[in-house]
C-alpha atoms as a PDB file:
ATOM      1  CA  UNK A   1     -18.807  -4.016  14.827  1.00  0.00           C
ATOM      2  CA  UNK A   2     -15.348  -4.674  15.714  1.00  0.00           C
ATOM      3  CA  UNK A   3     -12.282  -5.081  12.983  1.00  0.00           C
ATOM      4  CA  UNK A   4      -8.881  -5.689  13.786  1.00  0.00           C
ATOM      5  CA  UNK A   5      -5.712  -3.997  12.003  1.00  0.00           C
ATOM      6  CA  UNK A   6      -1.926  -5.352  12.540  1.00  0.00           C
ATOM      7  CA  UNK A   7       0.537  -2.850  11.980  1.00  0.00           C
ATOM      8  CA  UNK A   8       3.720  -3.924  11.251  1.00  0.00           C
ATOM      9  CA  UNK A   9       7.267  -2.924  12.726  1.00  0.00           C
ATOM     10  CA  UNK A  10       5.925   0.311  13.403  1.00  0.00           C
ATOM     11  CA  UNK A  11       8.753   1.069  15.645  1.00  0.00           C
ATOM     12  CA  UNK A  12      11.025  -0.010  12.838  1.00  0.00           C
ATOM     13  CA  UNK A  13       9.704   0.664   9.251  1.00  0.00           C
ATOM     14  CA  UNK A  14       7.751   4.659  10.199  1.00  0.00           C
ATOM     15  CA  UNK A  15       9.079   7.158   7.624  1.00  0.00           C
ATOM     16  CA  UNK A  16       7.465  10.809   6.482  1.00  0.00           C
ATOM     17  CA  UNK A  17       4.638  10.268   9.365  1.00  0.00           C
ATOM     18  CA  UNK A  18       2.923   7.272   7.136  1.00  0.00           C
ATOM     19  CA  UNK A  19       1.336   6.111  10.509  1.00  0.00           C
ATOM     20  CA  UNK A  20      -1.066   9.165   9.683  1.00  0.00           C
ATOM     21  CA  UNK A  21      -2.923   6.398   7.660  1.00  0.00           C
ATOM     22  CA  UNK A  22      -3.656   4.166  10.747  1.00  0.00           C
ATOM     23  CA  UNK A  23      -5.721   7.037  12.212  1.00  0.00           C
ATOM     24  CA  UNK A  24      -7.844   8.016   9.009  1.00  0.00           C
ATOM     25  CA  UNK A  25      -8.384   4.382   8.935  1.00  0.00           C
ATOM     26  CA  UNK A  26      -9.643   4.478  12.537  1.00  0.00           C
ATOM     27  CA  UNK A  27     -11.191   7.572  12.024  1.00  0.00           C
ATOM     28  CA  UNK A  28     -13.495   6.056   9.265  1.00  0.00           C
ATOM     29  CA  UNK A  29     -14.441   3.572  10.888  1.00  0.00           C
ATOM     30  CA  UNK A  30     -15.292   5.272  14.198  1.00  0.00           C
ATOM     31  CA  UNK A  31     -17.971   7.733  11.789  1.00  0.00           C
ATOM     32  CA  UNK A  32     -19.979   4.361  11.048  1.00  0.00           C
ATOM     33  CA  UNK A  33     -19.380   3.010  14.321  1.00  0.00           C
ATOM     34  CA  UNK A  34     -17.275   0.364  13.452  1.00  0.00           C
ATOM     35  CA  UNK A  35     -14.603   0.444  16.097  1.00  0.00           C
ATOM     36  CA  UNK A  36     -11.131  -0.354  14.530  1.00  0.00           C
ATOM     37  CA  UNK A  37      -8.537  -2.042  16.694  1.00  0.00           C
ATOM     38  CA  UNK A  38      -4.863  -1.691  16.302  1.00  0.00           C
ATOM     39  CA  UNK A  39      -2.613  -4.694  17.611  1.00  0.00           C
ATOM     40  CA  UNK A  40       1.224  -3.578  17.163  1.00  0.00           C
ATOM     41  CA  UNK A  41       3.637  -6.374  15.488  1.00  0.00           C
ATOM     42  CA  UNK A  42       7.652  -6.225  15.629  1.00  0.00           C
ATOM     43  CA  UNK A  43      10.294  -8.513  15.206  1.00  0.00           C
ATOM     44  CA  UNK A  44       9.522 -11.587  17.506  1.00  0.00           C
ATOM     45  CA  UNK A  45       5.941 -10.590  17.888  1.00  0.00           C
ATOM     46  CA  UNK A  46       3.270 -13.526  16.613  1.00  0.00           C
ATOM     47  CA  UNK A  47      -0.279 -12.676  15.342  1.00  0.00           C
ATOM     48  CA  UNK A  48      -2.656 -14.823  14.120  1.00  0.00           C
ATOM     49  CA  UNK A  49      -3.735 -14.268  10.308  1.00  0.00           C
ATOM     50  CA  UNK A  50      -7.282 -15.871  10.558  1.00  0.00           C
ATOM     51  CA  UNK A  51      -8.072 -12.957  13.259  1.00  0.00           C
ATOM     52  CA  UNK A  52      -6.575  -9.844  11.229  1.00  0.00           C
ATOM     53  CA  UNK A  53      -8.749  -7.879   9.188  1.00  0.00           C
ATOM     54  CA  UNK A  54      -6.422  -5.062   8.016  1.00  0.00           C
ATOM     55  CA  UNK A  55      -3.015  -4.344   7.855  1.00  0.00           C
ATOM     56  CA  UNK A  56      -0.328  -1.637   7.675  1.00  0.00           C
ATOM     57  CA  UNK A  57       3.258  -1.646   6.806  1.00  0.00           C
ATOM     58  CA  UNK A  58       5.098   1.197   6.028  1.00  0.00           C
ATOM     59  CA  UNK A  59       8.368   2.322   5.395  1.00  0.00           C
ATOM     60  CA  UNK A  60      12.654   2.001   6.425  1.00  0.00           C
ATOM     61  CA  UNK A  61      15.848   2.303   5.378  1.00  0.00           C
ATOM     62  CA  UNK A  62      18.057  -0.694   4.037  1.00  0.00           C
ATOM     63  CA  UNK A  63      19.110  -1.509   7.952  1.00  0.00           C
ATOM     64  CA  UNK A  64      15.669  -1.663   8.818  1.00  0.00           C
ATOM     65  CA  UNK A  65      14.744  -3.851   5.950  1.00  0.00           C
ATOM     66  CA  UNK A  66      17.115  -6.276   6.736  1.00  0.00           C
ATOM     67  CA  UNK A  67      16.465  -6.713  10.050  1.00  0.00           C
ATOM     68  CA  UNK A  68      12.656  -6.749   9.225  1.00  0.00           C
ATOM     69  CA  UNK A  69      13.161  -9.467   6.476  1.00  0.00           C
ATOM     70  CA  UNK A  70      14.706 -12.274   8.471  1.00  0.00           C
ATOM     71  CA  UNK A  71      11.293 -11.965  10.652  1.00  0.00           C
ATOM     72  CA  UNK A  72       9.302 -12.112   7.722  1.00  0.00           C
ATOM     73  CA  UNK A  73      11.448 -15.015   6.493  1.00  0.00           C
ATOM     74  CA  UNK A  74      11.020 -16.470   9.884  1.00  0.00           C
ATOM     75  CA  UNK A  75       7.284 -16.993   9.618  1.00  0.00           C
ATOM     76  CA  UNK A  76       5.303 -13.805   9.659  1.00  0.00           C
ATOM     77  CA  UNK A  77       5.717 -13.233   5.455  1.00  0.00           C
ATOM     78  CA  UNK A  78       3.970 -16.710   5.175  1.00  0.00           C
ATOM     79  CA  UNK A  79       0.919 -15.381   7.782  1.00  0.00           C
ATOM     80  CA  UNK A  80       0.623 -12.438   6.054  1.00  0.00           C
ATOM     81  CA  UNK A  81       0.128 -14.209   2.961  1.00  0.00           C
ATOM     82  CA  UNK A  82      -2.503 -16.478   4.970  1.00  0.00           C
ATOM     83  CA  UNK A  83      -4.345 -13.708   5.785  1.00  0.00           C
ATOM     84  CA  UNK A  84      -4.374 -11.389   2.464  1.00  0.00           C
ATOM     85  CA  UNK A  85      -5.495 -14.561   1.012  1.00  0.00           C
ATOM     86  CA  UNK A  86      -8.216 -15.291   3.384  1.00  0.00           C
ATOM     87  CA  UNK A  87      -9.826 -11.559   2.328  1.00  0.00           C
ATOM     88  CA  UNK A  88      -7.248  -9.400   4.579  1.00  0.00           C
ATOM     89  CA  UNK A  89      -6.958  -5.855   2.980  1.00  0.00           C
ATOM     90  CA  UNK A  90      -3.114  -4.534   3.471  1.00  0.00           C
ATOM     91  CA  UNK A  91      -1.546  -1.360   2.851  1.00  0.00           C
ATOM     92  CA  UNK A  92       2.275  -1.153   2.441  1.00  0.00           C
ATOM     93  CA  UNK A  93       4.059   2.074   1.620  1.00  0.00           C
ATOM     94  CA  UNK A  94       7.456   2.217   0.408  1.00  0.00           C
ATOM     95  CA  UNK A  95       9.765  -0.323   2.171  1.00  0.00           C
ATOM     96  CA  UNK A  96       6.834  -2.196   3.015  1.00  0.00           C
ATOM     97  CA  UNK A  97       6.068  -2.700  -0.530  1.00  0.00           C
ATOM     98  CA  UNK A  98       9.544  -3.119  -1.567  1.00  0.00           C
ATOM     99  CA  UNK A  99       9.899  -5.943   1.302  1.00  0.00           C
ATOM    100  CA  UNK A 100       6.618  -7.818  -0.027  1.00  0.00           C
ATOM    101  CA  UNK A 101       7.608  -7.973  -3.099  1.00  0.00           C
ATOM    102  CA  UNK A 102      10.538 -11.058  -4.373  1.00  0.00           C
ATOM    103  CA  UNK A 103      13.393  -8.990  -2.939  1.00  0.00           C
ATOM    104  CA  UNK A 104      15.318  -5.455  -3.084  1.00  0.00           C
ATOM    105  CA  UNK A 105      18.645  -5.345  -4.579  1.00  0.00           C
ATOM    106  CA  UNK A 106      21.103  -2.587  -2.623  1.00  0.00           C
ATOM    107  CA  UNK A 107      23.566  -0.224  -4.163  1.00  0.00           C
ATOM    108  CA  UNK A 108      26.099  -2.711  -3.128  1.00  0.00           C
ATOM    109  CA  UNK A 109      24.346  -5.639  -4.839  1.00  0.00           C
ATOM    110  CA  UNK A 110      22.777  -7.403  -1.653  1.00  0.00           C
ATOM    111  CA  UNK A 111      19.609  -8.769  -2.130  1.00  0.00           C
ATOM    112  CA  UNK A 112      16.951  -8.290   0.475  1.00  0.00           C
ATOM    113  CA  UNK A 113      14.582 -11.559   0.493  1.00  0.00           C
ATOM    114  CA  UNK A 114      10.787 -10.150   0.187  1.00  0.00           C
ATOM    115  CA  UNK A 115       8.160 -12.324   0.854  1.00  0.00           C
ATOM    116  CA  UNK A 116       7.024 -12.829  -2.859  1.00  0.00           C
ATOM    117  CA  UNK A 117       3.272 -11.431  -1.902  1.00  0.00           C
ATOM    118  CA  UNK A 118       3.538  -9.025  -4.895  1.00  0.00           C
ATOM    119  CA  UNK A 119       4.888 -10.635  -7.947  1.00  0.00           C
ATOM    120  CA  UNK A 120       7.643  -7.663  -8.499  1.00  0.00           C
ATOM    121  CA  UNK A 121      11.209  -6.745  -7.566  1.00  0.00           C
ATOM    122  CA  UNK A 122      12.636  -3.906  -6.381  1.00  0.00           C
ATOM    123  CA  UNK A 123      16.697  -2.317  -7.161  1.00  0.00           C
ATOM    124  CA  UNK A 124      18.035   0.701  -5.952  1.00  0.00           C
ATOM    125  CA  UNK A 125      18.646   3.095  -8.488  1.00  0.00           C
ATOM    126  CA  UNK A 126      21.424   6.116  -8.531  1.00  0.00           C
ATOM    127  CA  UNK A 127      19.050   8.838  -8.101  1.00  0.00           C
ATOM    128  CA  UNK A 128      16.179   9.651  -6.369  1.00  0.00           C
ATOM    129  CA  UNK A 129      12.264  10.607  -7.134  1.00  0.00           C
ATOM    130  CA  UNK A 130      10.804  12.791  -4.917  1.00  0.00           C
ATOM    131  CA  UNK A 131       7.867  15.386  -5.572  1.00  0.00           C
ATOM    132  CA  UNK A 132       4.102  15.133  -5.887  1.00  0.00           C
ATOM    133  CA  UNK A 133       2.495  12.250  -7.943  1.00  0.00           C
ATOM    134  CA  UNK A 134      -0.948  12.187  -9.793  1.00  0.00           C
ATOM    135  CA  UNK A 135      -1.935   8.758 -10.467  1.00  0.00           C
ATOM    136  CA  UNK A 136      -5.017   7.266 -12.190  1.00  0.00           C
ATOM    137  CA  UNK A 137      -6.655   3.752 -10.861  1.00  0.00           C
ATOM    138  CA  UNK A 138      -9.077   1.770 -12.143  1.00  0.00           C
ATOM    139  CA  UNK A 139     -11.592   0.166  -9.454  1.00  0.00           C
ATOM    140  CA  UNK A 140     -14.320  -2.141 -10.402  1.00  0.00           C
ATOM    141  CA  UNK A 141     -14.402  -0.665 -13.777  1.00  0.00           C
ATOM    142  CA  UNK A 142     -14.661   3.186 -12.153  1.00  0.00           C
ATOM    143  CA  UNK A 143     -11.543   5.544 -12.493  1.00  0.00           C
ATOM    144  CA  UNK A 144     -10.393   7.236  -9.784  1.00  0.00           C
ATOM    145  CA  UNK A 145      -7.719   9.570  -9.297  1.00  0.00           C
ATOM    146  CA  UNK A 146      -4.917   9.354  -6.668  1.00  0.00           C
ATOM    147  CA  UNK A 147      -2.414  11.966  -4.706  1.00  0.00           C
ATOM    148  CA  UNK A 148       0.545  11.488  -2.622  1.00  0.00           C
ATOM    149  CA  UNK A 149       4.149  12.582  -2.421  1.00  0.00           C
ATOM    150  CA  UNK A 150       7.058  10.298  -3.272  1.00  0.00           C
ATOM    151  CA  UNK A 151      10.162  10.102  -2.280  1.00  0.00           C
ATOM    152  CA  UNK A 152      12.026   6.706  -3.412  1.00  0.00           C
ATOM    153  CA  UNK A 153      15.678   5.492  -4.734  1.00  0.00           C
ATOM    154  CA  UNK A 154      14.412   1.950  -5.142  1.00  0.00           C
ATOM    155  CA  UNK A 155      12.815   1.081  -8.809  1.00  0.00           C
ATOM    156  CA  UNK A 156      10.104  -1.752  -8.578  1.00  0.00           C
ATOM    157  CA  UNK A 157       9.105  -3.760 -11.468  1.00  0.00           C
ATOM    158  CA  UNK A 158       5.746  -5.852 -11.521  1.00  0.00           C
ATOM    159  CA  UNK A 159       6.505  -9.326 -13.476  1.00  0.00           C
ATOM    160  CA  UNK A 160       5.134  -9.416 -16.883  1.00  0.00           C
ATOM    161  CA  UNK A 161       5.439 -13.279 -16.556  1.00  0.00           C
ATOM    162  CA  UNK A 162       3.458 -14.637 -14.078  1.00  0.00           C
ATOM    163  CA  UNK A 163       3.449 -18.275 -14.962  1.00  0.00           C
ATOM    164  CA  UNK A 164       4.871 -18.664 -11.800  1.00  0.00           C
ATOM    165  CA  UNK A 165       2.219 -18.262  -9.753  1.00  0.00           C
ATOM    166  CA  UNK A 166       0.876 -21.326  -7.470  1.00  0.00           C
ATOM    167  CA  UNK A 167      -2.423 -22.124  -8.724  1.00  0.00           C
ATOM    168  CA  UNK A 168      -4.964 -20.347  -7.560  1.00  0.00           C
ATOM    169  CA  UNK A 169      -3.461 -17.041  -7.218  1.00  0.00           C
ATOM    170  CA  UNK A 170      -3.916 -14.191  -8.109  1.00  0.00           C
ATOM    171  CA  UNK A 171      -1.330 -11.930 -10.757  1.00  0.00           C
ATOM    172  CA  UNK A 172      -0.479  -8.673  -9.524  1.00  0.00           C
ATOM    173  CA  UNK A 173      -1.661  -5.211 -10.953  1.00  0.00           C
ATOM    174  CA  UNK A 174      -0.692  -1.820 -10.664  1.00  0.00           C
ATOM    175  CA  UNK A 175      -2.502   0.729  -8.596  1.00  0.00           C
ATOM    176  CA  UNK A 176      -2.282   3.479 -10.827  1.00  0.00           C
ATOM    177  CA  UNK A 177      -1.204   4.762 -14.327  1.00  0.00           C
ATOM    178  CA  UNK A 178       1.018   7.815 -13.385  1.00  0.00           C
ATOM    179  CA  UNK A 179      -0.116  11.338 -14.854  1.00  0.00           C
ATOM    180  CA  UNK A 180       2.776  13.522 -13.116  1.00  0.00           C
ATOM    181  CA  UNK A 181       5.510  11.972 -11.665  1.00  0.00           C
ATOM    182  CA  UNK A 182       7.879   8.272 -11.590  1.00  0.00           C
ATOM    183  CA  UNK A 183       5.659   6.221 -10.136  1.00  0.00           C
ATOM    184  CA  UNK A 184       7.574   2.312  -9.603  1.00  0.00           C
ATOM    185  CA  UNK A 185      10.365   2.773 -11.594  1.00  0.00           C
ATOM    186  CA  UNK A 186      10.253   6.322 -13.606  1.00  0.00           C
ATOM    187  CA  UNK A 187       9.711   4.185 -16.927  1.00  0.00           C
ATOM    188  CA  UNK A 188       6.582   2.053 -17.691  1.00  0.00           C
ATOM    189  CA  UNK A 189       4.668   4.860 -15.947  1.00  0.00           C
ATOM    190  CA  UNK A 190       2.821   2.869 -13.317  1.00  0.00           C
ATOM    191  CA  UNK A 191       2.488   3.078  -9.514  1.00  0.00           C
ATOM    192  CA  UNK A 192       2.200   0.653  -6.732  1.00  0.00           C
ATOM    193  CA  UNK A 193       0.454  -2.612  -7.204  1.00  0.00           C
ATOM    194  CA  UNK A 194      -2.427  -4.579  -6.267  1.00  0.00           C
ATOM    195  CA  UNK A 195      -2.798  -8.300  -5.076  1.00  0.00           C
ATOM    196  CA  UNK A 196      -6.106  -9.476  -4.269  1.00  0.00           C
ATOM    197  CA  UNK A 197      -6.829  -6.837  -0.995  1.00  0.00           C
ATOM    198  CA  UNK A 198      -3.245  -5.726  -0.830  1.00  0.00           C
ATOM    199  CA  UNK A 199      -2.831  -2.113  -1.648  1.00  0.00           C
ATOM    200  CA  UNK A 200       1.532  -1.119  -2.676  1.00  0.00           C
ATOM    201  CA  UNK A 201       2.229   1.903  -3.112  1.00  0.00           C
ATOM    202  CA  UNK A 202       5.290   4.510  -2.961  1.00  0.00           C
ATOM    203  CA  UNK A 203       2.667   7.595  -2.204  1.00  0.00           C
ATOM    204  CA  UNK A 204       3.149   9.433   0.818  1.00  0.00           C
ATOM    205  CA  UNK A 205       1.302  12.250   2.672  1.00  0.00           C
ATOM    206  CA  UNK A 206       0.123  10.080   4.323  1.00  0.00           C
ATOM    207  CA  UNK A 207      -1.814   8.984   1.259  1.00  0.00           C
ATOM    208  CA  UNK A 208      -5.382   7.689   3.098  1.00  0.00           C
ATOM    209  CA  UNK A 209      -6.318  11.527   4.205  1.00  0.00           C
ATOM    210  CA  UNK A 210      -6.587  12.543   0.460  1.00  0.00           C
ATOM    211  CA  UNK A 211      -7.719   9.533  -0.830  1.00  0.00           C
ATOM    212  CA  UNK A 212     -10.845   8.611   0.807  1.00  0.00           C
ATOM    213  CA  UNK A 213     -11.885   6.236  -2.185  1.00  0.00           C
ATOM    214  CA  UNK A 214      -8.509   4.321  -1.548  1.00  0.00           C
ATOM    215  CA  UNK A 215      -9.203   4.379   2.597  1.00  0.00           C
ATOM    216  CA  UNK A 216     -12.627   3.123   2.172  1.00  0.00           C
ATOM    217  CA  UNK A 217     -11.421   0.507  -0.569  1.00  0.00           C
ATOM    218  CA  UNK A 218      -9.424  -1.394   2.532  1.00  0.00           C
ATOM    219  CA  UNK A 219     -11.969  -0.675   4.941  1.00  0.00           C
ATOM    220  CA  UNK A 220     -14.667  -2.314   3.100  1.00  0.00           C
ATOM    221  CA  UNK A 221     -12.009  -5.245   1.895  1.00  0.00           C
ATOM    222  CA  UNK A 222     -11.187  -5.842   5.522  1.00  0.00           C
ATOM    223  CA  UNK A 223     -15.182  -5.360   7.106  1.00  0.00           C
ATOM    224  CA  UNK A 224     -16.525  -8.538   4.011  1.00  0.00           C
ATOM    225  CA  UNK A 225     -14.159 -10.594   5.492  1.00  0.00           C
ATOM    226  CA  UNK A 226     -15.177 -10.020   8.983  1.00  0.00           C
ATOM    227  CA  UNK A 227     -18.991 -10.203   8.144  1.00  0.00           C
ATOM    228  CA  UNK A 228     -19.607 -11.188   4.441  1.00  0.00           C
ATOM    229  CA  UNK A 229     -19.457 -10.336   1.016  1.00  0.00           C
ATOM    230  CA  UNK A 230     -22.718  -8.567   1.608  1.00  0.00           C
ATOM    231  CA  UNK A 231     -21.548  -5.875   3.565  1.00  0.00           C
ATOM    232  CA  UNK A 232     -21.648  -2.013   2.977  1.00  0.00           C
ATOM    233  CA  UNK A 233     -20.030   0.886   4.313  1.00  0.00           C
ATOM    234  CA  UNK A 234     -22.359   3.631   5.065  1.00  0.00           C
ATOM    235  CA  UNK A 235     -21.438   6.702   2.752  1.00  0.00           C
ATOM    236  CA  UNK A 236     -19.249   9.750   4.732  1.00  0.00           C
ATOM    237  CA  UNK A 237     -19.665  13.415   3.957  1.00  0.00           C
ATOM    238  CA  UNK A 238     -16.163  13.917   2.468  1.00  0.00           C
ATOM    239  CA  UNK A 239     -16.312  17.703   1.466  1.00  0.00           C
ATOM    240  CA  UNK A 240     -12.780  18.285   3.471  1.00  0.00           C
ATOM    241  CA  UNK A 241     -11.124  15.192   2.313  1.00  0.00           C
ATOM    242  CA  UNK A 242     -11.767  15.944  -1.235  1.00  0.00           C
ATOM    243  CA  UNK A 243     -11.265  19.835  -1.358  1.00  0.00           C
ATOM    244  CA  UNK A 244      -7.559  18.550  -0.258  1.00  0.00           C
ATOM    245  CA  UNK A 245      -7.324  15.686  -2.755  1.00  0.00           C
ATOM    246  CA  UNK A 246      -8.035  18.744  -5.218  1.00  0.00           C
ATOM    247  CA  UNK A 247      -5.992  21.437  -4.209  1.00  0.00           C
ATOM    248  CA  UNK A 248      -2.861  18.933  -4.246  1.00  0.00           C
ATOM    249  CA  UNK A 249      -4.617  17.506  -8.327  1.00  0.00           C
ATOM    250  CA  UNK A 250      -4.628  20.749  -9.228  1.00  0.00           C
ATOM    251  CA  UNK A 251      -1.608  22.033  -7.932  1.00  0.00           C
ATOM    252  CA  UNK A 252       0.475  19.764  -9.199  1.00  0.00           C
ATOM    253  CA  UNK A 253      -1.396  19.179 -12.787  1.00  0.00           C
ATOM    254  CA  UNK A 254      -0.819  22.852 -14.108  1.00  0.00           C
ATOM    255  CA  UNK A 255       3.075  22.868 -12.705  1.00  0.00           C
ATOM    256  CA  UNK A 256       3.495  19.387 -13.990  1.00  0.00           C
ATOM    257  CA  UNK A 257       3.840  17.577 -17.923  1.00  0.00           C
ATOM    258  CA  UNK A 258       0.632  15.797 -16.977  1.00  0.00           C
ATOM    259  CA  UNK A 259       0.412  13.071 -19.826  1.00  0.00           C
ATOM    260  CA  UNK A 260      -3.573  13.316 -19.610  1.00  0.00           C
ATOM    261  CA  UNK A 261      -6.140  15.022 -18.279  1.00  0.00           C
ATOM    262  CA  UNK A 262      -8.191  13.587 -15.402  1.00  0.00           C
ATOM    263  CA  UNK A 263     -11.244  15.018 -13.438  1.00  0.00           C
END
């Protein structure tokens, strides 16, 4: 079994060693014997959506997110959207989440164009979130818990109206309900969002190597829409993977104002 993964401007948009998440991907997928390939996509570049199976974007600063949203404007915004709505499972961490969302607003009032893939918005606030998050998602009616590390000016806000939508689509959700930490914005107490198979999210770490539920959710996204809804992934021994998901839980739960208690 073969699956293909695009990752996006990764010579552009590669803060905090987020590229960590290609190779737990590939990792994962070399355990079950599914070999995961990794075409590289940058300003200029063209890929075809109906042949991508994964992707990865992750994150910049405002220069790079300019210069990366003219080439999203330019055509590859409207093939990622092809794809994710194909079945395509996507990750996008910081700036890459900002930049798929409607647009980013700068200190200096400039708005970035986003592709509109995530019905949200992002503005740059006047301080800055940084420390260890513990988040709660909800996945097919199953909660699972989620660790990363943010460290983010902008404030994204998911769109309580979504009449907006083209028919068809589907609203976006967020990821998580935030225990400790800001989360999107530091104030309805959510983090990252969801859009069919896309995965946003502000977590660093990189956040896949703690997270094996979250890895294995894209993996499994991205392997039913190479070979059918049918598919499986056979389970992985994740002793190490989750001893570090719950020294970081831990950690952070009894130094932090955790607003519930989650196991």
């Amino acid at each position: 079994m073969q699956l293909r993964l695009v990752y996006l401007y990764g010579d552009l948009m590669n803060l905090y060693g987020d590229r960590g998440n290609i190779i737990a991907l590939q990792r994962r997928c070399a355990w079950r014997g599914i070999d995961l390939q990794v075409e590289n996509v940058t300003v200029g570049d063209h890929f075809d959506p109906a042949t991508a199976d994964l992707f990865f974007f992750g994150g910049g600063q405002d220069v790079e997110q300019t210069v990366v949203s003219r080439d999203l404007a330019a055509g590859a915004g409207e093939a990622i959207e092809e794809a994710v709505d194909d079945g395509a499972g996507l990750l996008a961490v910081c700036g890459g989440y900002q930049l798929l969302g409607e647009y980013f607003r700068t200190a200096d009032g400039v708005e970035i164009p986003g592709t509109g893939l995530f019905h949200a918005h992002t503005v740059a606030g006047q301080t800055r979130y940084v420390g260890n998050v513990v988040a709660e998602a909800t996945v097919d009616g199953e909660q699972r818990r989620l660790v990363g590390f943010e460290n983010h000016s902008g404030r994204t806000y998911l769109s309580e109206d979504q009449s907006s939508l083209r028919d068809g689509a589907a609203a976006t959700e967020p990821l998580a309900r935030v225990i400790v930490g800001k989360g999107n914005n530091g104030e309805d107490g959510w983090e990252g969002a969801r859009y069919r198979g896309a995965v946003g999210t502000y977590l660093h770490g990189p956040i896949l190597p703690k997270n094996p539920w979250l890895a294995d959710l894209l993996i499994l996204t991205a392997l039913r829409r190479h070979a059918g809804p049918d598919a499986e992934l056979t389970p992985l021994d994740d002793r190490a993977e989750l001893a570090a998901h719950a020294a970081v839980a831990d950690t952070v739960l009894r130094k932090g104002n955790a607003r519930t208690s989650i196991r």
